[in-house]
C-alpha atoms as a PDB file:
ATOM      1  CA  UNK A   1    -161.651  47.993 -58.524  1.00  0.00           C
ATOM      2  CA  UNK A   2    -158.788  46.097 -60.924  1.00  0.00           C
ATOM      3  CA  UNK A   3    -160.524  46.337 -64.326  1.00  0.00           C
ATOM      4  CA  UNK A   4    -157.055  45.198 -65.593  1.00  0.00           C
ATOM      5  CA  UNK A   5    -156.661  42.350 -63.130  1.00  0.00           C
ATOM      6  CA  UNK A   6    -160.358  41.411 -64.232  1.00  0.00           C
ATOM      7  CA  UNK A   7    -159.559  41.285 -67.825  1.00  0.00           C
ATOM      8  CA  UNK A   8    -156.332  39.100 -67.180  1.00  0.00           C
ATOM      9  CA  UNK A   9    -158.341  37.000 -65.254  1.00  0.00           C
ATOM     10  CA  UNK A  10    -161.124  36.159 -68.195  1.00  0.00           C
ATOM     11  CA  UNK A  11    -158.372  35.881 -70.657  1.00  0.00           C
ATOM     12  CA  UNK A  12    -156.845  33.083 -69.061  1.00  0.00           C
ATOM     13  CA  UNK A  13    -160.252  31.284 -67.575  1.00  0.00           C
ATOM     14  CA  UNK A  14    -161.940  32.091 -71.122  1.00  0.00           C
ATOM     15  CA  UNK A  15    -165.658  32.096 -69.701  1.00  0.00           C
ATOM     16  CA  UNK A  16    -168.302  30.807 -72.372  1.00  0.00           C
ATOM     17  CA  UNK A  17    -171.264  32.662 -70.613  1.00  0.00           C
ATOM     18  CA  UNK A  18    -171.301  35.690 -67.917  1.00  0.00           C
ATOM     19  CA  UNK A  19    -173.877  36.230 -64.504  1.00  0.00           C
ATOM     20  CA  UNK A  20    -175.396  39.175 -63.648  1.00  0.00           C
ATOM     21  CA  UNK A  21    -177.187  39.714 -60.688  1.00  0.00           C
ATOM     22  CA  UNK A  22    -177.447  43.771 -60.303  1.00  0.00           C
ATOM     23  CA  UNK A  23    -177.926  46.239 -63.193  1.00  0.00           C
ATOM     24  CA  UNK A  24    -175.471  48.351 -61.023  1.00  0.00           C
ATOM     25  CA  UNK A  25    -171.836  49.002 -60.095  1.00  0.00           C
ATOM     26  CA  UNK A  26    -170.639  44.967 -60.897  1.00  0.00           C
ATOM     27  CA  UNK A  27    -173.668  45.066 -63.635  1.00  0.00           C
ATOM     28  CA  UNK A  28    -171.810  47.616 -65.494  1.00  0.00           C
ATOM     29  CA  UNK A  29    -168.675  46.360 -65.014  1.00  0.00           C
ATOM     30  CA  UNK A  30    -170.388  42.507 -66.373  1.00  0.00           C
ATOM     31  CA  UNK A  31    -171.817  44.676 -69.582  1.00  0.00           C
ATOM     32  CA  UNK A  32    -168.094  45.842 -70.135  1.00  0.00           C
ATOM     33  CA  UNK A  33    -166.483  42.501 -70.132  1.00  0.00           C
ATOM     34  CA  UNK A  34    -169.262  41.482 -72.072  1.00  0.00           C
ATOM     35  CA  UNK A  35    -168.869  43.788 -74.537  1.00  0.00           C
ATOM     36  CA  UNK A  36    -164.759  43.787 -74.724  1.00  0.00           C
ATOM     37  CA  UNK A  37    -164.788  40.302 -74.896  1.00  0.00           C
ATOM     38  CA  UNK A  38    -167.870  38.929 -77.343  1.00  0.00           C
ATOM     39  CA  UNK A  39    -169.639  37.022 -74.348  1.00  0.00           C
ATOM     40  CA  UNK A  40    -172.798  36.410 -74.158  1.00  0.00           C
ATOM     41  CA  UNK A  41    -174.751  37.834 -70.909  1.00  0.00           C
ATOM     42  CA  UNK A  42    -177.113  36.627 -68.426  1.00  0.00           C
ATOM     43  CA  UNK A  43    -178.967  38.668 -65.754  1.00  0.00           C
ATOM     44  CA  UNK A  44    -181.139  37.573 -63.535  1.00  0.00           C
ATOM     45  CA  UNK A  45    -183.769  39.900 -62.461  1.00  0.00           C
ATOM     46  CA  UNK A  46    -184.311  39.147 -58.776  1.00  0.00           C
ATOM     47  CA  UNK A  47    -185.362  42.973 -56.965  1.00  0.00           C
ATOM     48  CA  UNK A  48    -188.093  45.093 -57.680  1.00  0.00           C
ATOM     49  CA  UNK A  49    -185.669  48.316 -57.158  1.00  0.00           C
ATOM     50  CA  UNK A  50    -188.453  50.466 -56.882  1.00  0.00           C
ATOM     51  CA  UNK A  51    -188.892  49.578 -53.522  1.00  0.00           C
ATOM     52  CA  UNK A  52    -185.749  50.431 -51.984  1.00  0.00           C
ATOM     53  CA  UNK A  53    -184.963  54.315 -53.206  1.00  0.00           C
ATOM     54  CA  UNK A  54    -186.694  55.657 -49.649  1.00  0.00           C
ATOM     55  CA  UNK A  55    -183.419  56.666 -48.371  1.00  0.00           C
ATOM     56  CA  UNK A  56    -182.863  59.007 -51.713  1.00  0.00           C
ATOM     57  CA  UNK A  57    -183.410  62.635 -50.094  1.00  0.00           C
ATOM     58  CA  UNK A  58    -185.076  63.436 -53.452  1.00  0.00           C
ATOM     59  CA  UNK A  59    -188.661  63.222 -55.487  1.00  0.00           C
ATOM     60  CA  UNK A  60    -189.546  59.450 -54.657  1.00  0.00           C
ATOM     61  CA  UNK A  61    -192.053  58.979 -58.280  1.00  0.00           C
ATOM     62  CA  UNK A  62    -188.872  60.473 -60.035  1.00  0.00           C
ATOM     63  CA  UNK A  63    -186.159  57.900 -59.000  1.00  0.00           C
ATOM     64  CA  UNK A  64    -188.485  55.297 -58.969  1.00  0.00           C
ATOM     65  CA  UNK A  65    -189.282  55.758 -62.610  1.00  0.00           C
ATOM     66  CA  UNK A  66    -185.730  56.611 -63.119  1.00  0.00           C
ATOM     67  CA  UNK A  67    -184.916  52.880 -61.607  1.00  0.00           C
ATOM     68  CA  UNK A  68    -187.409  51.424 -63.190  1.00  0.00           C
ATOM     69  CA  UNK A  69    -185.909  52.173 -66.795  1.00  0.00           C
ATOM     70  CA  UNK A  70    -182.351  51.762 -65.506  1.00  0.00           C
ATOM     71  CA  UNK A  71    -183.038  48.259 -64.804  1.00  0.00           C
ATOM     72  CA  UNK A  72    -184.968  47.822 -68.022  1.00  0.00           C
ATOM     73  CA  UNK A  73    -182.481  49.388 -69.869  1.00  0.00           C
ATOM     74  CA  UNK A  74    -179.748  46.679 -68.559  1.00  0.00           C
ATOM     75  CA  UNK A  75    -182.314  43.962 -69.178  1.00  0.00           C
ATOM     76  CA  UNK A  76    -182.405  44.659 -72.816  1.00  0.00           C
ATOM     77  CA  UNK A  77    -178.610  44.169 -72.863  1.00  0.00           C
ATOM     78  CA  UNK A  78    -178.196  40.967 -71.309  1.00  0.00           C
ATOM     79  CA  UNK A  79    -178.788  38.114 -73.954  1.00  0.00           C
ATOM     80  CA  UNK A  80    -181.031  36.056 -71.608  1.00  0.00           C
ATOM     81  CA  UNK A  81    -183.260  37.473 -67.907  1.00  0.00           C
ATOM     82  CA  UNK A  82    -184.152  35.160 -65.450  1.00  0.00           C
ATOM     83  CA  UNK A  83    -187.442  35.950 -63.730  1.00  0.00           C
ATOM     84  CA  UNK A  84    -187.654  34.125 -60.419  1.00  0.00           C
ATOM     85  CA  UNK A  85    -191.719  34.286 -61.012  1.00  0.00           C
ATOM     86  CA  UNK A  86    -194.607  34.495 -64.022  1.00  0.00           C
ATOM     87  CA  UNK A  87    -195.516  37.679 -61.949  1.00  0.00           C
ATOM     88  CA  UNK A  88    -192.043  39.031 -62.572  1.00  0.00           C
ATOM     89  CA  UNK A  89    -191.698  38.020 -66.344  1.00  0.00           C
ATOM     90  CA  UNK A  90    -194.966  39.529 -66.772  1.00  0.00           C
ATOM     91  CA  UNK A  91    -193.722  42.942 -65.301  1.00  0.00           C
ATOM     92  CA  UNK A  92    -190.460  43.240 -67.171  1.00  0.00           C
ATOM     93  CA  UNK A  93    -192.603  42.487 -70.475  1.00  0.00           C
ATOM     94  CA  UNK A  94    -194.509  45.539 -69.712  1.00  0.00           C
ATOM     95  CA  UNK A  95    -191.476  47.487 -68.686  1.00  0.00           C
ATOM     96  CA  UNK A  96    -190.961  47.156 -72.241  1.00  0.00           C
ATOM     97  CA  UNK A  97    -187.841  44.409 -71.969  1.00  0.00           C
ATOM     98  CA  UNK A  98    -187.249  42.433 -74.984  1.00  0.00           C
ATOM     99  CA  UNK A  99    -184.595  40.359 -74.285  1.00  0.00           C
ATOM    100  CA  UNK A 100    -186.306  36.508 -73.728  1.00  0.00           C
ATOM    101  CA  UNK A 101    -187.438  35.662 -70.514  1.00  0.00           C
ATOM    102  CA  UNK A 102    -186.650  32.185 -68.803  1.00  0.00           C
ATOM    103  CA  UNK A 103    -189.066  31.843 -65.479  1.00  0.00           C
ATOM    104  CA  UNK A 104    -186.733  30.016 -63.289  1.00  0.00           C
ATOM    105  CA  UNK A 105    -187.842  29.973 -59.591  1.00  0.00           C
ATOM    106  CA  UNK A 106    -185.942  29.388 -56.746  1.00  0.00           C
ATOM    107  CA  UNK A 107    -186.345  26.425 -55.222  1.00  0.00           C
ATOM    108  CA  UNK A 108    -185.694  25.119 -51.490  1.00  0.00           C
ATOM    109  CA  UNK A 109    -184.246  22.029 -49.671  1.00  0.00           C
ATOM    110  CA  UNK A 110    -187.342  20.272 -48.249  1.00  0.00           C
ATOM    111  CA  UNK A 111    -185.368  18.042 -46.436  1.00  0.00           C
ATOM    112  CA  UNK A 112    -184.248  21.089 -43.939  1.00  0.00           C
ATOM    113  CA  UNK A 113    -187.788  21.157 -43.005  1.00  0.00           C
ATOM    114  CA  UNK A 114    -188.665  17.448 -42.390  1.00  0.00           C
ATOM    115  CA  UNK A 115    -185.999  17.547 -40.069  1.00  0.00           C
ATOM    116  CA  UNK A 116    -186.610  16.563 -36.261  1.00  0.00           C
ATOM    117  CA  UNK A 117    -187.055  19.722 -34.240  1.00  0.00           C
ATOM    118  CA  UNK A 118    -186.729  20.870 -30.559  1.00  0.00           C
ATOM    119  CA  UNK A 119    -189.791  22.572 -29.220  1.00  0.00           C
ATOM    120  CA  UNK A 120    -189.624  26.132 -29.995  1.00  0.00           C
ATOM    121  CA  UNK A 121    -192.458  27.643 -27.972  1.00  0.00           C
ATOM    122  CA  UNK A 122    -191.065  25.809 -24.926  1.00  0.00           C
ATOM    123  CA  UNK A 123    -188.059  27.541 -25.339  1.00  0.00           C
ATOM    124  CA  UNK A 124    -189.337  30.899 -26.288  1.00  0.00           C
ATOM    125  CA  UNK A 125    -192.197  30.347 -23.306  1.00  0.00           C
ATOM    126  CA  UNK A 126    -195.271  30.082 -25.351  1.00  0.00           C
ATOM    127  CA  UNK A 127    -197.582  27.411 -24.801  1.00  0.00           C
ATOM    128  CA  UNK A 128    -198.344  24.886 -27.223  1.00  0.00           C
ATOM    129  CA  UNK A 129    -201.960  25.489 -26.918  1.00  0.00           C
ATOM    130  CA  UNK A 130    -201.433  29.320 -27.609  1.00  0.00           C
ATOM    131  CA  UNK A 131    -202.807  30.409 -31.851  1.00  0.00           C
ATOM    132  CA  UNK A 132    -199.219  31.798 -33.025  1.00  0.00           C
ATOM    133  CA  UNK A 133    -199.087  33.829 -35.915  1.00  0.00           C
ATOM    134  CA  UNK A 134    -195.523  33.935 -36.938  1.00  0.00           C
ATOM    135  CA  UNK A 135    -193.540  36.209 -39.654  1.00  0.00           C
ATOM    136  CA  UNK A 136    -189.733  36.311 -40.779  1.00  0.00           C
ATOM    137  CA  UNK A 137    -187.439  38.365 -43.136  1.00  0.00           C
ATOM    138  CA  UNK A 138    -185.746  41.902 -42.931  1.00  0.00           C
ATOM    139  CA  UNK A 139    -187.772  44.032 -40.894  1.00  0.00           C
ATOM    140  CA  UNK A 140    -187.755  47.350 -43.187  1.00  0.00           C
ATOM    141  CA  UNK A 141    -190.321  49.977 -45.003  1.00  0.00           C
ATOM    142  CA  UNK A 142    -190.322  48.311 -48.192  1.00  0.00           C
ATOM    143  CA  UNK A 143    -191.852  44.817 -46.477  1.00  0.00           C
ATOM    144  CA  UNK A 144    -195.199  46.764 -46.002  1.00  0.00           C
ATOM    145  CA  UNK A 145    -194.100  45.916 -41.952  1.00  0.00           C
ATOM    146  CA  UNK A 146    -196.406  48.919 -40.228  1.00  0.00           C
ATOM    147  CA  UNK A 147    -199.972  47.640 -42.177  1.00  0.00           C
ATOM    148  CA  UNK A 148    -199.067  44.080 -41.051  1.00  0.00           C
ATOM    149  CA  UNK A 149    -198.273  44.982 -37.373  1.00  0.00           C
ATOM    150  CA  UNK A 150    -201.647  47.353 -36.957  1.00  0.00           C
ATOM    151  CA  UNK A 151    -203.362  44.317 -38.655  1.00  0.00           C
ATOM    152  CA  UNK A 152    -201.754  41.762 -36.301  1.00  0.00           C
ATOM    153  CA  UNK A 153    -202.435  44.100 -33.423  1.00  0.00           C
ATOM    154  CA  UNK A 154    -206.493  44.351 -34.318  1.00  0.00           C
ATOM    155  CA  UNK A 155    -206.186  40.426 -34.324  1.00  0.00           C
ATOM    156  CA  UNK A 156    -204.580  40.098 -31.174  1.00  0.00           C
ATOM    157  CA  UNK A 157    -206.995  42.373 -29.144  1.00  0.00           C
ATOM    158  CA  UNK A 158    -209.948  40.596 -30.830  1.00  0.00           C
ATOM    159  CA  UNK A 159    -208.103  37.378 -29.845  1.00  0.00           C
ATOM    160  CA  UNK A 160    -207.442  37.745 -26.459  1.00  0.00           C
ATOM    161  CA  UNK A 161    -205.215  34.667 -25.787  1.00  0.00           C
ATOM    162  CA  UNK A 162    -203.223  34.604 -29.378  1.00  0.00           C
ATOM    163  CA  UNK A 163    -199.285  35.509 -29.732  1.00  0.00           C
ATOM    164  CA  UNK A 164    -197.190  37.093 -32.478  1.00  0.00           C
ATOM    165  CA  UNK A 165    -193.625  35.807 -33.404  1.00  0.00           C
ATOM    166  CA  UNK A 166    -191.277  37.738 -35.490  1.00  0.00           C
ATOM    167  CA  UNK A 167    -188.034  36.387 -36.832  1.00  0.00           C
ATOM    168  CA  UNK A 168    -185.721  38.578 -38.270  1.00  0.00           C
ATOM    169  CA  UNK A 169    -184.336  42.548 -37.446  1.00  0.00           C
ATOM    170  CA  UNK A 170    -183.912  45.979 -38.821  1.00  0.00           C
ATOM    171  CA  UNK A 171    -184.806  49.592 -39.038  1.00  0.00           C
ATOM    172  CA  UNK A 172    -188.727  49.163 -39.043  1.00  0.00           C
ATOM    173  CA  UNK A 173    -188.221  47.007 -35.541  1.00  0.00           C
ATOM    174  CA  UNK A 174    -188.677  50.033 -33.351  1.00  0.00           C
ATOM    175  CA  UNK A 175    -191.858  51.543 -35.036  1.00  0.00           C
ATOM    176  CA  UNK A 176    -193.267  48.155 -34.494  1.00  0.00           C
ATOM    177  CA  UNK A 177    -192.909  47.638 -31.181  1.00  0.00           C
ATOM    178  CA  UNK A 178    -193.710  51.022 -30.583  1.00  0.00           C
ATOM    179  CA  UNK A 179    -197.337  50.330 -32.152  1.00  0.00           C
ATOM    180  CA  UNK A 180    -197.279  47.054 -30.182  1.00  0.00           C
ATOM    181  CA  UNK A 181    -197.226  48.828 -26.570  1.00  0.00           C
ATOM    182  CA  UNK A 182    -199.849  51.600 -27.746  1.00  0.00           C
ATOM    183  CA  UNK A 183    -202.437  48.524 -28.150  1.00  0.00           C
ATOM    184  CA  UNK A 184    -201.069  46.830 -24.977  1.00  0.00           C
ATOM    185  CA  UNK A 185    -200.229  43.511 -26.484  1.00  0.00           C
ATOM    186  CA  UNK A 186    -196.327  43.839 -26.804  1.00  0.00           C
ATOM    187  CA  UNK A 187    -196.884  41.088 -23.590  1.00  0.00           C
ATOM    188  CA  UNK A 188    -198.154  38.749 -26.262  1.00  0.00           C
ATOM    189  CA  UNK A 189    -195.264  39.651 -29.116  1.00  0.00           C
ATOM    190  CA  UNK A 190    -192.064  37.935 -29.383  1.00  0.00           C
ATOM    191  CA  UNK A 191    -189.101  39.259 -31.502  1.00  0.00           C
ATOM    192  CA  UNK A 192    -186.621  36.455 -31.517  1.00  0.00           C
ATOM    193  CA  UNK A 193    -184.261  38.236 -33.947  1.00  0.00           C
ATOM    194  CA  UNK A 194    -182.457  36.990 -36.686  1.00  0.00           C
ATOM    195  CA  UNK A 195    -182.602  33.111 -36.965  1.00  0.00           C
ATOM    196  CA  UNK A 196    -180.601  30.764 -39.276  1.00  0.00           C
ATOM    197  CA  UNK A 197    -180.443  26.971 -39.839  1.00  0.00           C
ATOM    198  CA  UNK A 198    -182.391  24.873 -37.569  1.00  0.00           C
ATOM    199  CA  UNK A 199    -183.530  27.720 -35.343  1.00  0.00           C
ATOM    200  CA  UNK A 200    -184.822  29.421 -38.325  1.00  0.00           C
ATOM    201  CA  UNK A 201    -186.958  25.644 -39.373  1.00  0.00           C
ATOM    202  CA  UNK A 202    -187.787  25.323 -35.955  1.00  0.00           C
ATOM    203  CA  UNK A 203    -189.183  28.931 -35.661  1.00  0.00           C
ATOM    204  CA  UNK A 204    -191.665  28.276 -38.709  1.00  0.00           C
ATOM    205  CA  UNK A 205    -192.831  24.529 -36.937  1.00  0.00           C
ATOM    206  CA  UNK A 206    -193.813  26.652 -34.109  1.00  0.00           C
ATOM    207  CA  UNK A 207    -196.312  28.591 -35.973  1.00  0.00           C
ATOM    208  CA  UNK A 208    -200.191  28.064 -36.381  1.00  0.00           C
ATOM    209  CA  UNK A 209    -200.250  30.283 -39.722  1.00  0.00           C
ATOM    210  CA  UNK A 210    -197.772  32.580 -41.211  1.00  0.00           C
ATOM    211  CA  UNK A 211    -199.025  36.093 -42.235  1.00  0.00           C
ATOM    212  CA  UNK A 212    -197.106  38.147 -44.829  1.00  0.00           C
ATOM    213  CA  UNK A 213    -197.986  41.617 -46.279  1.00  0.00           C
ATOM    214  CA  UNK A 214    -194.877  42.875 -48.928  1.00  0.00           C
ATOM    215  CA  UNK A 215    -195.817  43.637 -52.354  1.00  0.00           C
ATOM    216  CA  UNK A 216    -191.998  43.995 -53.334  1.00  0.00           C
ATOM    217  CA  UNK A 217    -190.854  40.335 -53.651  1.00  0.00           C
ATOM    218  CA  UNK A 218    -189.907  38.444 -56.508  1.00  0.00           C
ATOM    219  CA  UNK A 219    -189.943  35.099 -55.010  1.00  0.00           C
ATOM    220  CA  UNK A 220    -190.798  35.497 -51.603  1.00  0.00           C
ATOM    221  CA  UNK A 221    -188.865  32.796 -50.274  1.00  0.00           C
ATOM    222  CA  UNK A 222    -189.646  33.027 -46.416  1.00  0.00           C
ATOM    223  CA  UNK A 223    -193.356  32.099 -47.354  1.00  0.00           C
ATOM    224  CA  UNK A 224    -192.030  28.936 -49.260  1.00  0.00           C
ATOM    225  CA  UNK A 225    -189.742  28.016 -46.407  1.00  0.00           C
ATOM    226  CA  UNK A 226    -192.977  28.756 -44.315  1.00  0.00           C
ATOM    227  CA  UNK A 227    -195.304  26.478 -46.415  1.00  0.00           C
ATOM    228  CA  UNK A 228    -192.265  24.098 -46.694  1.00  0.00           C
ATOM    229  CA  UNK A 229    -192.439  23.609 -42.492  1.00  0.00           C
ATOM    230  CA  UNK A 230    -196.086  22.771 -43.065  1.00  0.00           C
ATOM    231  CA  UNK A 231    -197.443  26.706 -41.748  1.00  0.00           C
ATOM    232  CA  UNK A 232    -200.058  27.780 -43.925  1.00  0.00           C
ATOM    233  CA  UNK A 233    -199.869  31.527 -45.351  1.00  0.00           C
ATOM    234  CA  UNK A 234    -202.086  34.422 -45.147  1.00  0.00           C
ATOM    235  CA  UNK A 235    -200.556  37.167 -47.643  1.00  0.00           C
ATOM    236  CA  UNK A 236    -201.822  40.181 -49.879  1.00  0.00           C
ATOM    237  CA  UNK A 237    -201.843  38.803 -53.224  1.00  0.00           C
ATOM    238  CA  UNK A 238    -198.779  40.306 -54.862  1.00  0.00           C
ATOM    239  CA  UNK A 239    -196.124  39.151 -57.045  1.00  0.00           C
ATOM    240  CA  UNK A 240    -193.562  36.392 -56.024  1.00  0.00           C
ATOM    241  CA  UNK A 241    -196.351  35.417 -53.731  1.00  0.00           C
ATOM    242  CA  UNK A 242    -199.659  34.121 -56.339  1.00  0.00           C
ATOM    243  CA  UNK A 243    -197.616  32.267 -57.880  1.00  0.00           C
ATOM    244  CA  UNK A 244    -196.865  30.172 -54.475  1.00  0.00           C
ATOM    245  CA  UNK A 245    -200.047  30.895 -52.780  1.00  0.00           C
ATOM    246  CA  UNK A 246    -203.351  29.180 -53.888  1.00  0.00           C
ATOM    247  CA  UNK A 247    -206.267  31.183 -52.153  1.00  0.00           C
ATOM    248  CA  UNK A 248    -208.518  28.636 -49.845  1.00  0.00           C
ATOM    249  CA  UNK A 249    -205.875  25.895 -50.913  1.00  0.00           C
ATOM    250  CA  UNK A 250    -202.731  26.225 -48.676  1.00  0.00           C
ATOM    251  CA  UNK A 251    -203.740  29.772 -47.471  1.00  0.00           C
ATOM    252  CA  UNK A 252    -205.891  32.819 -47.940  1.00  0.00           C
ATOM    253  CA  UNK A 253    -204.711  35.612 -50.392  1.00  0.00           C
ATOM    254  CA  UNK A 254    -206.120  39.569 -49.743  1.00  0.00           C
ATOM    255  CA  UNK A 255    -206.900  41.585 -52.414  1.00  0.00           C
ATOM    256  CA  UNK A 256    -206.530  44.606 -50.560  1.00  0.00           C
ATOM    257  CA  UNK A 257    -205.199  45.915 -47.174  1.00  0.00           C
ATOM    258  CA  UNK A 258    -207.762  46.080 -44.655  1.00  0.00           C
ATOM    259  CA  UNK A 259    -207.492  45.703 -40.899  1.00  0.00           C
ATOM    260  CA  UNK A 260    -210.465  43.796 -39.965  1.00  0.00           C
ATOM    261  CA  UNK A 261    -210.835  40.667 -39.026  1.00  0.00           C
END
C-alpha cells in the first residue's frame, strides 16, 4: 500500500532478479517495479485460477476465460515461468505463453515421513485391522469433494466393515457429511480436521490407500506427502497428479469419474 516506501526499499537493497507468485494485486505491483527499475521477472505459475471464480455472482465460462488470459497475459511478461509440473508447462504453452518455461517441481522432506509415529487409529478409535481410505487438503468445490464422497460412500456400503478419514476443513465439509448420513455410513467416517506436523504424517501412516479426485492442482502435494508415508494413491488422472502417479505402479489412475466399484 507504500509504492513509495517499496521503491526506497529496492533502491537501497538493489535486487538482481524479482518473484512473482500471483498475476494479481502484488503481481502488478512486481510488473511495476519491474518495469521502473530494468529487473528482470520471474513468476511462478502455481494455480489453475479457473477453478476458483465460483464465488463471482456472474457468467462462470466468461470469467473463466477472462482468467485464463489474465494469467497468460502476465506470463508473457515475466522473463522466466516456473511450472511446478510437465502437465502445467504443457497447458500454459497452449494458453499461448511464450515466455520459457522451467518445470521445477516441488519437492518434500522425506525425512518427516520416516519419522517414528504414535498410532493414529488407536487414537482416533479405528482398529488396525479396519481398510481405511484416507484423504487431506482444503475441503472446497474446486477439489471435485462431492464425486469423491458419493464414490467413497458406494465403496463403503459395498464394503461393509471399511472407514473413511478426512484431514483437513472448509465450506464443502457440510455437504459431505450431509451425503454421508443419507447412505448411513457417517458411523464409519472420521473428519479429524485440519492436521499439521506430525499429526498430519501420522494421519497418512494410518491409511490403507489414499483416494484423491481434483482436476485443479498443479502439484498436488498432499498425494506426494501421501505416497511419501508409504499410502498408495487412487486419483483421476489429471494434471499435477500423472506426473506423480504411475497407473498399476504406486497406484491406480481413472480416466473418468465413475462411481462403481
Amino acid at each position: 500500500p507504500l509504492p513509495g516506501a517499496i521503491q526506497e526499499l529496492l533502491e537501497n537493497f538493489k535486487p538482481d532478479i524479482v518473484h512473482s507468485h500471483h498475476p494479481f494485486l502484488m503481481g502488478d505491483l512486481a510488473l511495476r517495479v519491474c518495469g521502473q527499475n530494468k529487473i528482470p521477472l520471474v513468476f511462478t505459475y502455481h494455480t489453475m485460477f479457473e477453478h476458483y471464480t465460483d464465488h463471482f455472482a456472474m457468467d462462470q465460462q466468461v470469467v473463466q476465460q477472462f482468467v485464463v488470459e489474465l494469467a497468460a497475459g502476465y506470463a508473457n511478461m515475466a522473463d522466466l515461468v516456473f511450472a511446478p509440473s510437465a502437465s502445467i508447462a504443457q497447458s500454459l504453452r497452449e494458453r499461448k505463453v511464450e515466455t520459457p518455461i522451467a518445470v521445477v517441481p516441488t519437492g518434500i522432506d522425506l525425512r518427516r515421513f520416516s519419522a517414528p509415529s504414535v498410532d493414529f487409529r488407536r487414537q482416533h478409535k479405528i482398529s488396525k485391522k479396519t481398510f481405511l481410505l484416507g484423504h487431506t487438503g482444503r475441503l472446497a468445490p474446486e477439489k471435485n469433494l462431492i464425486f469423491l464422497t458419493e464414490a467413497v460412500t458406494e465403496f463403503l456400503k459395498q464394503e461393509k466393515t471399511a472407514h473413511f478419514l478426512i484431514v483437513g476443513g472448509g465450506p464443502s465439509e457440510r455437504e459431505m457429511k450431509k451425503i454421508f448420513r443419507a447412505a448411513g455410513v457417517q458411523s464409519r467416517v472420521h473428519f479429524a480436521g485440519i492436521l499439521r506436523g506430525k499429526h498430519l504424517v501420522n494421519a497418512y501412516r494410518a491409511m490403507d490407500v489414499f483416494v484423491f479426485a481434483s482436476k485443479s492442482e498443479t502439484q498436488g502435494m498432499v498425494v506426494t506427502e501421501a505416497m511419501a508415508a508409504g499410502a498408495p494413491v487412487v486419483a483421476l488422472d489429471a494434471p499435477g497428479v500423472r506426473e506423480v502417479v504411475k497407473d498399476k505402479v504406486n497406484g491406480r489412475l481413472l480416466g473418468e469419474e465413475s462411481r462403481k466399484k
